[in-house]
PDB file of N, CA and C in Angstrom:
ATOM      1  N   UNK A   1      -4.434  14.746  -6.496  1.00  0.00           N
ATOM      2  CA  UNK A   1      -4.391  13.371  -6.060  1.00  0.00           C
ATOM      3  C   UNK A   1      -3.009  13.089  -5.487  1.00  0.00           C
ATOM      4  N   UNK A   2      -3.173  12.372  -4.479  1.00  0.00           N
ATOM      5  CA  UNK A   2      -1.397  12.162  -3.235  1.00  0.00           C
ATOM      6  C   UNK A   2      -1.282  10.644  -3.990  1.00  0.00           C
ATOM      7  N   UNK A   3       0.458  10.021  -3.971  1.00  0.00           N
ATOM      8  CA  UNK A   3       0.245   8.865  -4.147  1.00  0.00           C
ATOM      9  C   UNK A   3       1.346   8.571  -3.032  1.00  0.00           C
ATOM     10  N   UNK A   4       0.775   7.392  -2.857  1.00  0.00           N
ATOM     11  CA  UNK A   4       1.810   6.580  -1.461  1.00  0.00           C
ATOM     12  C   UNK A   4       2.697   5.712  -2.554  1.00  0.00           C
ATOM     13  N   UNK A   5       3.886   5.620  -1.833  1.00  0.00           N
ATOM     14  CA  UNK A   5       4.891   4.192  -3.037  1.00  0.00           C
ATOM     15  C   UNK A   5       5.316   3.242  -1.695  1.00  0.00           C
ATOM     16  N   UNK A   6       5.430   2.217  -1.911  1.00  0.00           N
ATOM     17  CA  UNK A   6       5.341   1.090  -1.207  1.00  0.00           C
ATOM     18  C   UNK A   6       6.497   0.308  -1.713  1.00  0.00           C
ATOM     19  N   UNK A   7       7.486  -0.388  -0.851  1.00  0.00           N
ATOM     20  CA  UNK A   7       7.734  -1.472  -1.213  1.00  0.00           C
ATOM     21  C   UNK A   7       7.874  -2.862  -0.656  1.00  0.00           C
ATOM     22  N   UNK A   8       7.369  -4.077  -1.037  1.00  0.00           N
ATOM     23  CA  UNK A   8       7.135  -5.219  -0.381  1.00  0.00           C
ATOM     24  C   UNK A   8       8.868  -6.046  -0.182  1.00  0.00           C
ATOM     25  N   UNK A   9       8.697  -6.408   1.029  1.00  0.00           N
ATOM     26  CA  UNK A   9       9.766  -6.890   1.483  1.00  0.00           C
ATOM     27  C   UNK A   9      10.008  -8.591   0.661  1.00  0.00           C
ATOM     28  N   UNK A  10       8.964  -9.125   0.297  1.00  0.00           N
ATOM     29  CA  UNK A  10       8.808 -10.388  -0.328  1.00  0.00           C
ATOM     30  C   UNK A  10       7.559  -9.952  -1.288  1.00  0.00           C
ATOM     31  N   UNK A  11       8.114  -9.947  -2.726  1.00  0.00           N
ATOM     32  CA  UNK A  11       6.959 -10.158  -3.879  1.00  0.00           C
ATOM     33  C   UNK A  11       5.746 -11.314  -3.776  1.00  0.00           C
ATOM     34  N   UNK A  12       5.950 -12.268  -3.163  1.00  0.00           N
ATOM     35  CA  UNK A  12       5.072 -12.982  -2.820  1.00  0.00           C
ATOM     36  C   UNK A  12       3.883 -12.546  -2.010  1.00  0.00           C
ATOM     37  N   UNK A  13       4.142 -11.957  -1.211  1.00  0.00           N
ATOM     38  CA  UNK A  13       3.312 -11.167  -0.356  1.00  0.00           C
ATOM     39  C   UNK A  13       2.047 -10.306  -1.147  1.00  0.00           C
ATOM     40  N   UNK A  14       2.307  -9.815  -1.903  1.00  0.00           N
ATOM     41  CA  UNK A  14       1.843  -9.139  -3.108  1.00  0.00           C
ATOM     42  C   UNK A  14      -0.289  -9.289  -2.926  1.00  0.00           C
ATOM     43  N   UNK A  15      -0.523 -10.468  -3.143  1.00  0.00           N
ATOM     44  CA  UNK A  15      -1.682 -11.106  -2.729  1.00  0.00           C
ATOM     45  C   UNK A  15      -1.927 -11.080  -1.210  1.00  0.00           C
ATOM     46  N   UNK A  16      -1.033 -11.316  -0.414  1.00  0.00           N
ATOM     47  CA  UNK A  16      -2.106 -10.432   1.268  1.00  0.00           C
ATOM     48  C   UNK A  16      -2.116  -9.131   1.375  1.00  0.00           C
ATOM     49  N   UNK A  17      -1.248  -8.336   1.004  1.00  0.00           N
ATOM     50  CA  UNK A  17      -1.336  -7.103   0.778  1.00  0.00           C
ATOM     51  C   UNK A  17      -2.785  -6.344   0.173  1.00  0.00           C
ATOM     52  N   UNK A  18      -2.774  -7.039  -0.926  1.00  0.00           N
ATOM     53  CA  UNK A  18      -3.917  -6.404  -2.031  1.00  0.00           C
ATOM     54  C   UNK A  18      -5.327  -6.891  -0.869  1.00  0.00           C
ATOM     55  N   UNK A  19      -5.545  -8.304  -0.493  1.00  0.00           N
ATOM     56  CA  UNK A  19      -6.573  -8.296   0.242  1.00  0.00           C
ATOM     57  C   UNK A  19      -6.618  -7.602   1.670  1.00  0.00           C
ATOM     58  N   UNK A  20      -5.471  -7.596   2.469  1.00  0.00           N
ATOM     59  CA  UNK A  20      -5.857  -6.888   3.408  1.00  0.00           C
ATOM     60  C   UNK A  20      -6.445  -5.020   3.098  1.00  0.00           C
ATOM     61  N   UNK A  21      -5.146  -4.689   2.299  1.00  0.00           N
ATOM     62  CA  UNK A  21      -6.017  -3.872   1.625  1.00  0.00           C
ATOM     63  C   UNK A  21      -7.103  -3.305   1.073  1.00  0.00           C
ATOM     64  N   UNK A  22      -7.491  -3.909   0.551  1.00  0.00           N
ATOM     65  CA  UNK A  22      -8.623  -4.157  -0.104  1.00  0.00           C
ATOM     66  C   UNK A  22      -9.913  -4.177   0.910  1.00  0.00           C
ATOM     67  N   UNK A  23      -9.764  -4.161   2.573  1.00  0.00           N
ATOM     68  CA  UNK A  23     -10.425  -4.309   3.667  1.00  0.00           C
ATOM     69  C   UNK A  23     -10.871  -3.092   3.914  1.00  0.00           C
ATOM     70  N   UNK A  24     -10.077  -1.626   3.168  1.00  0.00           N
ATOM     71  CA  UNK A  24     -10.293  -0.324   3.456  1.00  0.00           C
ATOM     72  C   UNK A  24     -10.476   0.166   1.795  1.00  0.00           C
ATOM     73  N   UNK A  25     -11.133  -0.407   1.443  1.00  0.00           N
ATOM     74  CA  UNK A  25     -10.920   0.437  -0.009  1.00  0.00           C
ATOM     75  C   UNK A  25     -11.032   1.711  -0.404  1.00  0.00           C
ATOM     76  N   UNK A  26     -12.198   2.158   0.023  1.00  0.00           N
ATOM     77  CA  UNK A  26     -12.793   3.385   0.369  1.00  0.00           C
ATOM     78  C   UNK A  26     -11.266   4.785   0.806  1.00  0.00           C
ATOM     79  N   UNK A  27      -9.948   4.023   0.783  1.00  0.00           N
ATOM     80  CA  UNK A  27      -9.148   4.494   1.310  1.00  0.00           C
ATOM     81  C   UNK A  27      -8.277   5.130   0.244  1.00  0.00           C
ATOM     82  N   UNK A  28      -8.165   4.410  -0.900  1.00  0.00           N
ATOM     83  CA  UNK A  28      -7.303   4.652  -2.170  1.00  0.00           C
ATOM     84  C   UNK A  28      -7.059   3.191  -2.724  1.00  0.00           C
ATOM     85  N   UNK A  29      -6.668   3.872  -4.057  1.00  0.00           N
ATOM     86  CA  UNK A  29      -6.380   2.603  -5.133  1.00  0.00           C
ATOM     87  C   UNK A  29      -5.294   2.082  -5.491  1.00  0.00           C
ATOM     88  N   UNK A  30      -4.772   0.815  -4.487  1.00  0.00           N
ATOM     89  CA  UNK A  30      -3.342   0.598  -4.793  1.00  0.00           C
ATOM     90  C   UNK A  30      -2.959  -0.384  -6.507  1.00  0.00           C
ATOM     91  N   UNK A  31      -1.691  -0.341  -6.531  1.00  0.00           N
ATOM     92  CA  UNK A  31      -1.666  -0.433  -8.393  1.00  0.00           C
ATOM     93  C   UNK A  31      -0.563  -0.997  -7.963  1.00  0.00           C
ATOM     94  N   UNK A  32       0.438  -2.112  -8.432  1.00  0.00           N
ATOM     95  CA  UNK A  32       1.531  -2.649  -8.281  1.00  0.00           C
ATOM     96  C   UNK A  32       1.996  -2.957  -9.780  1.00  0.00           C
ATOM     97  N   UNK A  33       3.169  -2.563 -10.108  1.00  0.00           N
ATOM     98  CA  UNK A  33       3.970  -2.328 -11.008  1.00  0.00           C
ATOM     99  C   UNK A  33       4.307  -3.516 -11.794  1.00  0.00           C
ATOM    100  N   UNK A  34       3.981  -3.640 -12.404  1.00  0.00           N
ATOM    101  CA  UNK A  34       4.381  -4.934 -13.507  1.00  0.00           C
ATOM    102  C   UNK A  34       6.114  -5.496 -13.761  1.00  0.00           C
ATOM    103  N   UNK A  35       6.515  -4.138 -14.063  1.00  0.00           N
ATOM    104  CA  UNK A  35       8.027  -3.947 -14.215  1.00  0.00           C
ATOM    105  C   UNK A  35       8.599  -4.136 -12.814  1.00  0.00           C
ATOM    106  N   UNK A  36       8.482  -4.215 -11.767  1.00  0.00           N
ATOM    107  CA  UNK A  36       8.653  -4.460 -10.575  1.00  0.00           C
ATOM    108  C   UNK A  36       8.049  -4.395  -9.254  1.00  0.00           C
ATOM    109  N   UNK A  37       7.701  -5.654  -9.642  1.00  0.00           N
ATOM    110  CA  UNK A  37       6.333  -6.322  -8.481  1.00  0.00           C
ATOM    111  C   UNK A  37       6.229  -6.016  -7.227  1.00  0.00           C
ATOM    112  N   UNK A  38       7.377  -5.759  -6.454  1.00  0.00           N
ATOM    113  CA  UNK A  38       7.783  -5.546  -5.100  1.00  0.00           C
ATOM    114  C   UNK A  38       7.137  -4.075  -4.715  1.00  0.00           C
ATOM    115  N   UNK A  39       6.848  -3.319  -5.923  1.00  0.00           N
ATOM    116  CA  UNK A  39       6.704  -2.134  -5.648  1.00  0.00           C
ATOM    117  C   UNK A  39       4.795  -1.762  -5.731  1.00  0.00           C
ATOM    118  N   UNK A  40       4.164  -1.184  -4.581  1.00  0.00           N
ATOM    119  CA  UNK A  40       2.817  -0.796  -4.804  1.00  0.00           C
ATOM    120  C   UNK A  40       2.682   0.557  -4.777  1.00  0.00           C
ATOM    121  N   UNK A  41       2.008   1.034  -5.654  1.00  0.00           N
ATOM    122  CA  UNK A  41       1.404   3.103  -6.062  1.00  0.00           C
ATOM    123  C   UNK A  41       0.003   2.957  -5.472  1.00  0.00           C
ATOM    124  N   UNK A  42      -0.237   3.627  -4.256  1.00  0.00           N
ATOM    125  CA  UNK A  42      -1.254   3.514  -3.793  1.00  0.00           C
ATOM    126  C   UNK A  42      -1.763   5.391  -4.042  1.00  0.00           C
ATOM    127  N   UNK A  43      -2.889   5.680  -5.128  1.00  0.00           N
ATOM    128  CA  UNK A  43      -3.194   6.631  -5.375  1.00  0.00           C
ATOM    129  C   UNK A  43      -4.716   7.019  -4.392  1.00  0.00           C
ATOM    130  N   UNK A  44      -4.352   8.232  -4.000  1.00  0.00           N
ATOM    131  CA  UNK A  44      -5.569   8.784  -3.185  1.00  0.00           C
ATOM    132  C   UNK A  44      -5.859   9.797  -2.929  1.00  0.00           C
ATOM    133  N   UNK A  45      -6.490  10.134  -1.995  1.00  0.00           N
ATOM    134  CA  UNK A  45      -6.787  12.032  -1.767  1.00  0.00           C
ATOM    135  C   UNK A  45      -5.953  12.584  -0.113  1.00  0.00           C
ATOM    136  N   UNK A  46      -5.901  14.182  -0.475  1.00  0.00           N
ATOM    137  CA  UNK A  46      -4.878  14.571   0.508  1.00  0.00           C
ATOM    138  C   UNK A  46      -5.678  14.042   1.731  1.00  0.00           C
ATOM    139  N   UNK A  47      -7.041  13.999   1.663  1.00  0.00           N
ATOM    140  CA  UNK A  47      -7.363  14.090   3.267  1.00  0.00           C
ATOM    141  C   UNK A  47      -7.888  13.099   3.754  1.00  0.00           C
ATOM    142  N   UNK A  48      -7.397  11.589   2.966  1.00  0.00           N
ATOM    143  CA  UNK A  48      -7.049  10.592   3.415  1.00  0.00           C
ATOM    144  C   UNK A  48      -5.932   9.852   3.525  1.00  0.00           C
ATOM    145  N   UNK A  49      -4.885  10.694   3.890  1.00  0.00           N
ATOM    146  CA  UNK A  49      -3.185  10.178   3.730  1.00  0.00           C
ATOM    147  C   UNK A  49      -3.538   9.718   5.250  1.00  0.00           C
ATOM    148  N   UNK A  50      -3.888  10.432   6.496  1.00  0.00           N
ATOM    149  CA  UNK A  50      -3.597  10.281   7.647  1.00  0.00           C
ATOM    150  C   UNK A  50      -4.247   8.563   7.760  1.00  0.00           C
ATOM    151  N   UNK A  51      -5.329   8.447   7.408  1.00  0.00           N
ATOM    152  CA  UNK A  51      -5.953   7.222   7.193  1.00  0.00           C
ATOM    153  C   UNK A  51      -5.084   6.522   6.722  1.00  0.00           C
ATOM    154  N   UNK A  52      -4.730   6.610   5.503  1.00  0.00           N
ATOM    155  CA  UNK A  52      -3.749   5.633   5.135  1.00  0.00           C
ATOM    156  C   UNK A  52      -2.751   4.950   5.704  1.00  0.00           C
ATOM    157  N   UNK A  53      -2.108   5.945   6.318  1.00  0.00           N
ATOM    158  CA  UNK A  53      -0.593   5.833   6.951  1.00  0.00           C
ATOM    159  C   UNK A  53      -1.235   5.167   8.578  1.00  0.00           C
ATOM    160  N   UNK A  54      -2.346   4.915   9.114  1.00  0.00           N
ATOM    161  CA  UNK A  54      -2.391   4.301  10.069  1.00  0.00           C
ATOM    162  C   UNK A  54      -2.923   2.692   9.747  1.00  0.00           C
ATOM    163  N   UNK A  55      -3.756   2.852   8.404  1.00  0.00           N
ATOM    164  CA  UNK A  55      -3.809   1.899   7.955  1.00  0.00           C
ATOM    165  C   UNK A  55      -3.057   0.551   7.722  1.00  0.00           C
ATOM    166  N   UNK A  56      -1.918   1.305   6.880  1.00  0.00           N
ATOM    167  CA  UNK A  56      -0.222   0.631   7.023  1.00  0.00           C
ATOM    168  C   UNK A  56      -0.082   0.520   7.481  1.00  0.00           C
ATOM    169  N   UNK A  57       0.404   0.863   8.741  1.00  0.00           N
ATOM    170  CA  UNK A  57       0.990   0.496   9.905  1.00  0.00           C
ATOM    171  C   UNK A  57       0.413  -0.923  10.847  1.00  0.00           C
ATOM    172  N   UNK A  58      -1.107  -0.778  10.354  1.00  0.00           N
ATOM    173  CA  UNK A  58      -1.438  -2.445  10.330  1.00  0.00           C
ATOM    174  C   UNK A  58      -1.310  -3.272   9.761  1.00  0.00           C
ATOM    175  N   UNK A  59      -1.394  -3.169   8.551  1.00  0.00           N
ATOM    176  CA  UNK A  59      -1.210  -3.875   7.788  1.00  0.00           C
ATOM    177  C   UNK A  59       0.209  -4.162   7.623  1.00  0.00           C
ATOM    178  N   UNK A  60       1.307  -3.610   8.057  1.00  0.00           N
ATOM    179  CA  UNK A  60       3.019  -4.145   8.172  1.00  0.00           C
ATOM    180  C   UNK A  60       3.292  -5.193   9.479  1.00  0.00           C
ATOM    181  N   UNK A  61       2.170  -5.005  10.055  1.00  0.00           N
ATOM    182  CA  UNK A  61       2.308  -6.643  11.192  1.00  0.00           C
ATOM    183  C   UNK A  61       1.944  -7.695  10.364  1.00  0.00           C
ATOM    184  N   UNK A  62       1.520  -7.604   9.181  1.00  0.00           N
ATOM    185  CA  UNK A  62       1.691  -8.862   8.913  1.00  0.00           C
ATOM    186  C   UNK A  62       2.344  -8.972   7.390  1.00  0.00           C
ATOM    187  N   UNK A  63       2.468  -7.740   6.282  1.00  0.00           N
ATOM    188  CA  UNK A  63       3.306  -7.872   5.512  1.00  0.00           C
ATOM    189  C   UNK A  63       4.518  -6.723   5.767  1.00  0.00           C
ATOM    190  N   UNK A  64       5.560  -7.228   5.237  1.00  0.00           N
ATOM    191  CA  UNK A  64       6.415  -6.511   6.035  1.00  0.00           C
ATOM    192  C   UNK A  64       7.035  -5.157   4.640  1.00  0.00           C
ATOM    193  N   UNK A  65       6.264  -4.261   4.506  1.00  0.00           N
ATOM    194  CA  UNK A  65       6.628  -2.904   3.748  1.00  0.00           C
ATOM    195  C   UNK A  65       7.558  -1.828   4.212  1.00  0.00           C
ATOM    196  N   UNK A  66       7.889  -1.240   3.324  1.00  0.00           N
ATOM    197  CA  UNK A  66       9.106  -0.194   3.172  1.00  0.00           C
ATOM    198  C   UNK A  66       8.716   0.932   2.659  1.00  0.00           C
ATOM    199  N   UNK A  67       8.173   1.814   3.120  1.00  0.00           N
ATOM    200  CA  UNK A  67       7.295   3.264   2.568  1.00  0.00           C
ATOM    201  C   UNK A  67       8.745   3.874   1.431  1.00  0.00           C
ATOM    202  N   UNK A  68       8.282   4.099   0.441  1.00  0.00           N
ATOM    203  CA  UNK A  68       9.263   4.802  -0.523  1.00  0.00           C
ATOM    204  C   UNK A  68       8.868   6.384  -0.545  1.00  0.00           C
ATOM    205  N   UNK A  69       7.958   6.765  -0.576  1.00  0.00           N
ATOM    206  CA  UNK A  69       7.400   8.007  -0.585  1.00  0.00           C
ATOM    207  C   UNK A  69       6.099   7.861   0.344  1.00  0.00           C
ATOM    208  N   UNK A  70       5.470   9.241   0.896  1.00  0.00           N
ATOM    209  CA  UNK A  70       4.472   9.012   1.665  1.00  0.00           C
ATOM    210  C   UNK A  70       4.004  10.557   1.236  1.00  0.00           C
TER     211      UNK A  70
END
């Protein structure tokens, strides 16, 4: 299992994230950190990273993320 780490530029954001997200689910299961909210663990499979990572890249036009690991 690959995990993506994320971090949100505004914790608030937190909630469009999860729903836009949530638009590809089928994609992986993102998890946001209790101990620090800003941060999302998006767990998934190797041979949907490429998916993912184009995914993001839409989804950062409208929340604005910081890939920590990919």
């Amino acid at each position: 299992m690959s995990t993506i780490k994320l971090e949100l530029e505004n914790k608030k954001d937190i909630v469009l994230f999860q729903f836009l997200y949530s638009q590809n689910q089928h994609l992986g299961w993102p998890r946001s950190n209790r101990l620090n909210p800003k941060e999302i663990t998006i767990y998934t499979t190797d041979d949907l990273m490429e998916s993912n990572r184009k995914i993001l890249v839409q989804i950062n036009k409208h929340v604005k993320l910081k890939a920590v690991t990919l």
